[in-house]
Protein backbone atom coordinates (compact mmCIF):
# COMPACT_ATOMS: atom_id res chain seq x y z
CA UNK A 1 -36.80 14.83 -23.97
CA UNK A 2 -38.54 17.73 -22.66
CA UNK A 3 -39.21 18.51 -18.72
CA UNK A 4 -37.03 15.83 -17.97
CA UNK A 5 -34.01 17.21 -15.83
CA UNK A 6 -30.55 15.82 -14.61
CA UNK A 7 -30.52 14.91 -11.07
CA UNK A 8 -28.03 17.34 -9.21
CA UNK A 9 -25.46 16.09 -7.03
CA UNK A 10 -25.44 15.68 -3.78
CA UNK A 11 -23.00 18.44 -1.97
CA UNK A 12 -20.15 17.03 -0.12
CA UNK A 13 -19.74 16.53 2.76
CA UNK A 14 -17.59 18.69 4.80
CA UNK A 15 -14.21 17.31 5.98
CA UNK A 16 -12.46 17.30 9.02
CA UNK A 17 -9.07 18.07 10.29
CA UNK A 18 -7.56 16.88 13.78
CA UNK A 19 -5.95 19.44 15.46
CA UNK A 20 -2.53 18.88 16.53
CA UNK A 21 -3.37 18.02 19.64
CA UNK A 22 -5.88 15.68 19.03
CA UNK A 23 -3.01 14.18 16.55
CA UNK A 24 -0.35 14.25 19.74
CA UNK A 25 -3.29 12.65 22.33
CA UNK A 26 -4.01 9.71 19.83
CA UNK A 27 -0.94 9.02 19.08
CA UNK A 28 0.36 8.85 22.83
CA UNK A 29 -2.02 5.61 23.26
CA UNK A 30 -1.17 4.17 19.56
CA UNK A 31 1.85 1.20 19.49
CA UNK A 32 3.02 0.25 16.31
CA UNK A 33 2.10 0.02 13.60
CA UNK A 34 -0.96 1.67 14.41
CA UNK A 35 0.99 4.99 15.62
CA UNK A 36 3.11 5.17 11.76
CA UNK A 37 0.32 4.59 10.06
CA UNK A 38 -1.70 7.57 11.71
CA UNK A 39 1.64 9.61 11.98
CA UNK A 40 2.14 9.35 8.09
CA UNK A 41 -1.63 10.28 7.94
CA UNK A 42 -1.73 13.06 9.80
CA UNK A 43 1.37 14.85 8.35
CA UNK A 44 1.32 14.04 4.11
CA UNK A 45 -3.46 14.17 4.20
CA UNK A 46 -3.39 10.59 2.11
CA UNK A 47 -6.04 8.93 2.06
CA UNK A 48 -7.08 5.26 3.50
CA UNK A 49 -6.43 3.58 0.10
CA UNK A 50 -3.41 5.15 -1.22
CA UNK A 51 -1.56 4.69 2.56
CA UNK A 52 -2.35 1.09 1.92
CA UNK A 53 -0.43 1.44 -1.12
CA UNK A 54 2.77 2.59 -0.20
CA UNK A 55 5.37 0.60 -1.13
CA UNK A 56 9.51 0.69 0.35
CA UNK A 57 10.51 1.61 -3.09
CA UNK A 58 8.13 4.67 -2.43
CA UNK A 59 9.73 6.47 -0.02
CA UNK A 60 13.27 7.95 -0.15
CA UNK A 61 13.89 9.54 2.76
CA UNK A 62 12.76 12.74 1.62
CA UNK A 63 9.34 12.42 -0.41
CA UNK A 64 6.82 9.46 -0.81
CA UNK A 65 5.60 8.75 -3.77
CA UNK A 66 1.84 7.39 -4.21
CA UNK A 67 1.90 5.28 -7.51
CA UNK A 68 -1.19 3.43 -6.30
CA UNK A 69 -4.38 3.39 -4.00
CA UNK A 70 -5.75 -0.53 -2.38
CA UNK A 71 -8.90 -0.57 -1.81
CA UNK A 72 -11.07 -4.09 -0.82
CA UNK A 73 -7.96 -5.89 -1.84
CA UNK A 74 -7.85 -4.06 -5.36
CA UNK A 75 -4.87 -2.35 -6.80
CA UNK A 76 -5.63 0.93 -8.77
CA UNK A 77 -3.82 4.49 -10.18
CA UNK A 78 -4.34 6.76 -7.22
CA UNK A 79 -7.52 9.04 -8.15
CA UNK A 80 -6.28 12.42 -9.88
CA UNK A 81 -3.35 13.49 -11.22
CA UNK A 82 -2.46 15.68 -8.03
CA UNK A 83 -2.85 12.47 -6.05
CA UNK A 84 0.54 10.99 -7.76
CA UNK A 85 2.61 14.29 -7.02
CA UNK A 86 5.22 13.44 -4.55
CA UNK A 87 4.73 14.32 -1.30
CA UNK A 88 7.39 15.51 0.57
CA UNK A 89 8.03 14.07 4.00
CA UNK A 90 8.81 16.05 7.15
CA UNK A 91 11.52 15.00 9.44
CA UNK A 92 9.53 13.48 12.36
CA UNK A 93 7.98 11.09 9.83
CA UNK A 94 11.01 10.40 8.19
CA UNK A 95 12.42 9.51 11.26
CA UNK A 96 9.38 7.15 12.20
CA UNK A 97 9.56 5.52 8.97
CA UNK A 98 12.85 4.72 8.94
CA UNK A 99 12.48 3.79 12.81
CA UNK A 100 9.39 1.47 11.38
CA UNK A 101 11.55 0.01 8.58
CA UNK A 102 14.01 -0.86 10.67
CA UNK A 103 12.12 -3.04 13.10
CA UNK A 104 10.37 -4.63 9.74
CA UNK A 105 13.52 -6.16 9.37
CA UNK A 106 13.53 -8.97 6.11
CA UNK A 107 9.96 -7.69 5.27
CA UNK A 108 10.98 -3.93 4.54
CA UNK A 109 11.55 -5.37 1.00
CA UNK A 110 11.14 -2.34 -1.64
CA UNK A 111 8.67 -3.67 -3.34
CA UNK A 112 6.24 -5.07 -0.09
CA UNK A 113 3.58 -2.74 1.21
CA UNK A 114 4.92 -0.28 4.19
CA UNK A 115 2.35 -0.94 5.78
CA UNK A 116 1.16 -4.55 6.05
């Protein structure tokens, strides 16, 4: 096929980072869950899907481990192979997690969503 040419993609777009204070206002007006969920966001840079996808059995005080991404309701492998390297987890959000899965109570099973 001649003069027929592969459409390019489109760039991406470019990302953007919260600063820490921006981080420290939201988070002041946040109750939970809302405030974990943006905490554990803001300090391990997952994404939506694979947040959603953290289990208990993920997280052992000292790393989370992403073993899958939910997305619309649908369980899949998080996207690259760098997405399932574990992600180590600095004390504040250690201690919010832990906080977190203590107020879960019964529901902080290890294999039920952290975040639910």
């Amino acid at each position: 096929m001649q003069d027929t040419s592969i459409p390019r993609t489109p760039e991406p777009e470019d990302t953007y980072a919260y600063s820490l204070a921006e981080v420290t206002k939201m988070l002041s007006f946040l109750a939970e869950p809302e405030r974990t969920i943006v905490l554990t966001a803001a300090l391990t840079g997952l994404r939506k899907g694979e947040i959603r996808g953290l289990c208990w059995q993920d997280f052992d005080g000292k790393e989370l481990s992403v073993k899958r991404s939910v997305w619309n309701s649908t369980v899949n492998e998080p996207k690259t192979r760098r997405s399932k390297a574990p992600i180590p987890v600095v004390r504040q959000l250690a201690d919010a997690l832990e906080a977190y899965k203590l107020r879960m109570g019964k529901l902080a099973q290890p294999n039920l969503p952290i975040f639910q």
